[in-house]
Protein backbone atom coordinates (compact mmCIF):
# COMPACT_ATOMS: atom_id res chain seq x y z
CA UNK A 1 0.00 0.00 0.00
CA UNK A 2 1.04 3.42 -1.23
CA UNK A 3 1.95 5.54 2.20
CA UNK A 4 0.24 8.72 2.70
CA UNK A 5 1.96 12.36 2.36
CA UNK A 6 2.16 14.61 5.69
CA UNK A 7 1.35 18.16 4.76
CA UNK A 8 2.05 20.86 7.18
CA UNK A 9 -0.58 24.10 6.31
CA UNK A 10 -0.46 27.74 7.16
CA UNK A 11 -3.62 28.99 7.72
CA UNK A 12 -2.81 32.67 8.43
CA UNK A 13 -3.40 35.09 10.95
CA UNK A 14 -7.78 34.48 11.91
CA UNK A 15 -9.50 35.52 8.67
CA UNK A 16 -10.66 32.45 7.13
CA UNK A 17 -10.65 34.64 3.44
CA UNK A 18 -7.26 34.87 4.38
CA UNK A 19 -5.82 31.48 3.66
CA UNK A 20 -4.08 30.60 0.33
CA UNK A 21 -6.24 29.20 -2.53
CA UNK A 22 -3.71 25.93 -2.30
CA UNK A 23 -4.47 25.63 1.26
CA UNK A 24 -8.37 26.35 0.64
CA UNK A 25 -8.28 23.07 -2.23
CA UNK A 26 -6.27 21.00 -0.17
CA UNK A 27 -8.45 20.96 3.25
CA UNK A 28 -11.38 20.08 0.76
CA UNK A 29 -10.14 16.87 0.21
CA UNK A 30 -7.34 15.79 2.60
CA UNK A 31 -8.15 12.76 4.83
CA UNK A 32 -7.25 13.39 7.74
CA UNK A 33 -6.55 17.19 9.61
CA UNK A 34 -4.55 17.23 12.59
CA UNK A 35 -5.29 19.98 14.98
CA UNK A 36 -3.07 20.31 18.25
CA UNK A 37 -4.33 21.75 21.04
CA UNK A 38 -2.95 24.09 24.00
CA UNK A 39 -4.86 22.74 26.65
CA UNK A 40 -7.35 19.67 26.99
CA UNK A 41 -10.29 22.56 27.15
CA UNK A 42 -9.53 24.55 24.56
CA UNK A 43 -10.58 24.59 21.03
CA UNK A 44 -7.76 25.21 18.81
CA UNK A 45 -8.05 28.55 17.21
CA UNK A 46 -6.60 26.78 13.80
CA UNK A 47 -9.19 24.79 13.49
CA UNK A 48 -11.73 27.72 13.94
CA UNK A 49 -9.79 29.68 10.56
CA UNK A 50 -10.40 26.50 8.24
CA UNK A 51 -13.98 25.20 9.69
CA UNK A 52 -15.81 27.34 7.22
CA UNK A 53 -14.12 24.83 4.55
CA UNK A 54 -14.82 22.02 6.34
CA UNK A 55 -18.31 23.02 6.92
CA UNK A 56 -18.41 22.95 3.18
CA UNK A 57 -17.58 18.99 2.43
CA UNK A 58 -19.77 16.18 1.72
CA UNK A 59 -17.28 13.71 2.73
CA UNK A 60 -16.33 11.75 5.68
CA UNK A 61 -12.83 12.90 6.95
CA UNK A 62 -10.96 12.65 10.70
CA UNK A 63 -9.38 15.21 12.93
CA UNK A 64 -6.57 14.69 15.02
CA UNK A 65 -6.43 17.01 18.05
CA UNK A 66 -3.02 16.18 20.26
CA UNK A 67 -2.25 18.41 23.40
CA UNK A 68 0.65 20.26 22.51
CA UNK A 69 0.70 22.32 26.35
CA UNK A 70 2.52 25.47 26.81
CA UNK A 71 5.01 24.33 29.10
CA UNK A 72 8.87 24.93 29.33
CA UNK A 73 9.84 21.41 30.20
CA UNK A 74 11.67 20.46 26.98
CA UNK A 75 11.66 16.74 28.19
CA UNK A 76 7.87 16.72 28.21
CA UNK A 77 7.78 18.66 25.07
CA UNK A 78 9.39 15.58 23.42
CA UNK A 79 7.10 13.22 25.08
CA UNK A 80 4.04 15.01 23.41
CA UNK A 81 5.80 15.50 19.68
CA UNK A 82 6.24 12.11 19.76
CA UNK A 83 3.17 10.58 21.06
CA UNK A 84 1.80 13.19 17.78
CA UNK A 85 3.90 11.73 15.49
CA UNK A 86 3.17 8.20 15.88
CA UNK A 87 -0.79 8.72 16.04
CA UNK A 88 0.06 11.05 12.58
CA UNK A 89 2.20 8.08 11.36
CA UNK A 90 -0.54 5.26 11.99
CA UNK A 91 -2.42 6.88 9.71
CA UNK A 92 0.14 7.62 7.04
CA UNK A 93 1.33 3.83 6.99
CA UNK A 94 -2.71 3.69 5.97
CA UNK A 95 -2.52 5.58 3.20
CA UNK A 96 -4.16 8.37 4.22
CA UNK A 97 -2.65 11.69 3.44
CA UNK A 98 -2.34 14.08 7.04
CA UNK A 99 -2.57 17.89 7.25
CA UNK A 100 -1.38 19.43 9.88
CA UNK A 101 -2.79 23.00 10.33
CA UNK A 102 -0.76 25.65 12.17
CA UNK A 103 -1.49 29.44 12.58
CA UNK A 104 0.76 31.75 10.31
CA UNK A 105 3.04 29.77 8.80
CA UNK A 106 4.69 26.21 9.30
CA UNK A 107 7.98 27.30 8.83
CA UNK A 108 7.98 30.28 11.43
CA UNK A 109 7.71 29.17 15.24
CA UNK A 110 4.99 26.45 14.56
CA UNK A 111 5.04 23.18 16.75
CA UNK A 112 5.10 21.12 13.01
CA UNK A 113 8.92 21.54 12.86
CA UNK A 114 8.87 19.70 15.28
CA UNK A 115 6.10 16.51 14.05
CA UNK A 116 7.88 16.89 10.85
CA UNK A 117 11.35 15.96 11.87
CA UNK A 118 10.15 13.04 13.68
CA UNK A 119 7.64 11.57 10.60
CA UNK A 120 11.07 12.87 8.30
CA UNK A 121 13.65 10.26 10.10
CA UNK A 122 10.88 7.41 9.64
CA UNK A 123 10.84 8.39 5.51
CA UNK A 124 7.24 10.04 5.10
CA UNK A 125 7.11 12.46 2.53
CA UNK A 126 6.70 15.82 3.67
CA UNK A 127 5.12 18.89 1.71
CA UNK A 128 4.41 22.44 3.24
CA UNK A 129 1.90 24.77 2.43
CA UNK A 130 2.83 28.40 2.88
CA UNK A 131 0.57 30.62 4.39
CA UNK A 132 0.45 34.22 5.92
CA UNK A 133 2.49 35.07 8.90
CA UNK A 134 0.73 37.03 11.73
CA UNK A 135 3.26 39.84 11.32
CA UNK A 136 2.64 40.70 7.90
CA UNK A 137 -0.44 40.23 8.66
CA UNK A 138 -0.38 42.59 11.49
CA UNK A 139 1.74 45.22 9.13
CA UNK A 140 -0.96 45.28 6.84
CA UNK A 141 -3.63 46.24 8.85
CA UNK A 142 -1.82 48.39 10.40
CA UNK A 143 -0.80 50.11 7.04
CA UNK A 144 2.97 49.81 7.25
CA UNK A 145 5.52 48.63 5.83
CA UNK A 146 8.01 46.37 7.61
CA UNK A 147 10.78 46.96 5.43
CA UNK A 148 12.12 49.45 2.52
CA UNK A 149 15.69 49.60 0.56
CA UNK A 150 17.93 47.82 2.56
CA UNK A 151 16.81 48.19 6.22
CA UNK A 152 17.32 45.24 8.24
CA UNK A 153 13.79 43.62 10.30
CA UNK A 154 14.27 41.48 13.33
CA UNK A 155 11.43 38.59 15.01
CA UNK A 156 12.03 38.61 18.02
CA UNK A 157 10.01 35.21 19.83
CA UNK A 158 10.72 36.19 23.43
CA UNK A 159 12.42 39.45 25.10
CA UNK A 160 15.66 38.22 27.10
CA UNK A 161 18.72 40.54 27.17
CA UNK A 162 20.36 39.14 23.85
CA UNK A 163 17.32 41.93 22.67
CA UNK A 164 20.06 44.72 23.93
CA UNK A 165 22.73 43.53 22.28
CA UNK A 166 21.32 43.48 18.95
CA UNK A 167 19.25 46.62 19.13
CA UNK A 168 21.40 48.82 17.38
CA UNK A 169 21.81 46.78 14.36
CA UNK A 170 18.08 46.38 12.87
CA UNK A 171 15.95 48.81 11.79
CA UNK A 172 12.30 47.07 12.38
CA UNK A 173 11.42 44.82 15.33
CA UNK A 174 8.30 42.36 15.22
CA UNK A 175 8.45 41.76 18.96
CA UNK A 176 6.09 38.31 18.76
CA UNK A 177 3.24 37.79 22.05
CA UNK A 178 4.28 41.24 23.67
CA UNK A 179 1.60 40.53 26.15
CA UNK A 180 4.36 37.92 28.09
CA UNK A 181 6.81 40.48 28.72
CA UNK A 182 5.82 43.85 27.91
CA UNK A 183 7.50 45.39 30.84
CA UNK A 184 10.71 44.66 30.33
CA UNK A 185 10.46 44.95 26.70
CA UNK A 186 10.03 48.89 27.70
CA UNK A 187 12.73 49.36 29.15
CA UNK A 188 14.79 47.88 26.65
CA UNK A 189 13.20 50.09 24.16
CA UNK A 190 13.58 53.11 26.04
CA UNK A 191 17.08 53.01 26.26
CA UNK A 192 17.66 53.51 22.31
CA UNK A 193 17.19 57.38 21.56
CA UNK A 194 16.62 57.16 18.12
CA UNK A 195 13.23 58.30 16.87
CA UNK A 196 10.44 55.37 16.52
CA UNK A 197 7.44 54.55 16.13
CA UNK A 198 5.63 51.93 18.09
CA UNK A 199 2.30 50.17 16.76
CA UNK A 200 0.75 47.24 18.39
CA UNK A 201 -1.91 44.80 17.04
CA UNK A 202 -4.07 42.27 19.18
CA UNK A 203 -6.26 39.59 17.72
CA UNK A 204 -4.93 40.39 13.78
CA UNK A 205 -7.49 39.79 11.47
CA UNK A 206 -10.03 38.09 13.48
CA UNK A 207 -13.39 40.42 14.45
CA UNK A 208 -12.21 41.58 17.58
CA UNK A 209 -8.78 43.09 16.15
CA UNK A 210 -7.31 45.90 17.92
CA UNK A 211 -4.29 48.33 16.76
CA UNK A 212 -3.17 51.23 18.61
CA UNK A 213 0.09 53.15 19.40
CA UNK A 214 2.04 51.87 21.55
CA UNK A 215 3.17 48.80 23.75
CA UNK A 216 0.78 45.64 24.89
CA UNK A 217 -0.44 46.13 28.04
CA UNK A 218 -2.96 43.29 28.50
CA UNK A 219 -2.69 39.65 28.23
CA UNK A 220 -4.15 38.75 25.44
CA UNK A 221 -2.27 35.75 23.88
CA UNK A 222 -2.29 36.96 20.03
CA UNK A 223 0.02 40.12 20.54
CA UNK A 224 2.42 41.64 18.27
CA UNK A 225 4.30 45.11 18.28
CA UNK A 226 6.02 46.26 15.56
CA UNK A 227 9.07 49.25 16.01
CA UNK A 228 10.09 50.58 13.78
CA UNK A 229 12.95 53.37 14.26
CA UNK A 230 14.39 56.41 12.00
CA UNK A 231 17.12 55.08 10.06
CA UNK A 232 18.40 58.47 9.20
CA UNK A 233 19.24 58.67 12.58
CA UNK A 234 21.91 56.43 11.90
């Protein structure tokens, strides 16, 4: 029996409209969508973006939904990526073709590196999907651009002190989940006299967004600030 293909599939930022006519054709048909989620009671927001597709097939299909928690424990981490892979693997060794659906974009911070290096080492073939990140995502509602001639942009996943040491050198931060350290990312900020400006954007796309001015000062989960300073300060 032929083995089945593991696809990993960006599904954007929240907007359903915003997923990639690829993606869109390929969650009409695949058999079986694997949806991790944070924590045993919550519904993962993924599978929220693409259920307007699903809503929309006459077919029988499965969904996957392993706990991938939030944790720190790298040990435990494993444990759960690999539990994932070999339920994802069963059903490759099946025939049956698995999509794994992450926010953004599988090859920016998504948890499918991860699957994928595991189902990789035991010979599955592996495709990826593009899709949008959250930060251009978040730079186009906002109405900015991230990046002109040759300025340099920075992602920054978590704000730690290796944040001051490369300050100087980039022209645009996308400071990723703000809301987890917004404090010290402040201070940090405060310390670099060039001119900037500062724009924030909560829940992108999705019918509560929010942009303002400014730094993250809640805790809502989806956060993402965007500096930008004055190059011809330079």
């Amino acid at each position: 029996m032929k083995r089945g293909k593991f696809f990993g599939i960006g599904v954007g930022p929240g907007d359903t409209e915003l997923l990639t006519i690829k993606a869109a054709k390929l969650l009409k048909k695949i058999n079986v969508i694997c949806s991790p989620r944070s924590a045993e009671s919550k519904r993962s927001l993924a599978l929220s973006i693409i259920q307007p597709i699903l809503d929309g097939r006459n077919d029988v299909y499965e969904i996957l939904d392993p706990l991938f928690p939030m944790i720190e424990d790298k040990l435990a981490l494993n444990t759960y990526w690999d539990q994932a892979a070999e339920i994802i693997a069963e059903k490759l060794v099946k025939g049956k073709d698995v999509g794994f659906i992450t926010l953004g974009d599988p090859t920016v911070y998504s948890t499918f590196s991860y699957v994928a290096k595991r189902l990789k080492d035991l010979d599955f073939e592996i495709e990826v999907i593009p899709g949008i990140t959250s930060f251009t995502g978040c730079a186009a509602a906002a109405g900015i651009s991230l990046a002109e001639k040759d300025e340099i942009v920075v992602i920054v996943p978590k704000v730690d002190d290796r944040l001051s040491r490369i300050l100087e050198y980039g022209d645009t931060f996308i400071i990723m989940k703000t809301s987890r350290h917004s404090e010290i990312l402040e201070e940090i900020i405060s310390k670099d006299k060039r001119d900037k400006s500062i724009i924030s954007v909560q829940n992108c796309s999705m019918d509560d967004e929010n942009i303002f001015e400014g730094f993250s000062k809640d805790k809502k989960y989806l956060s993402t600030t965007i500096i930008k300073f004055d190059n011809m300060d330079k």
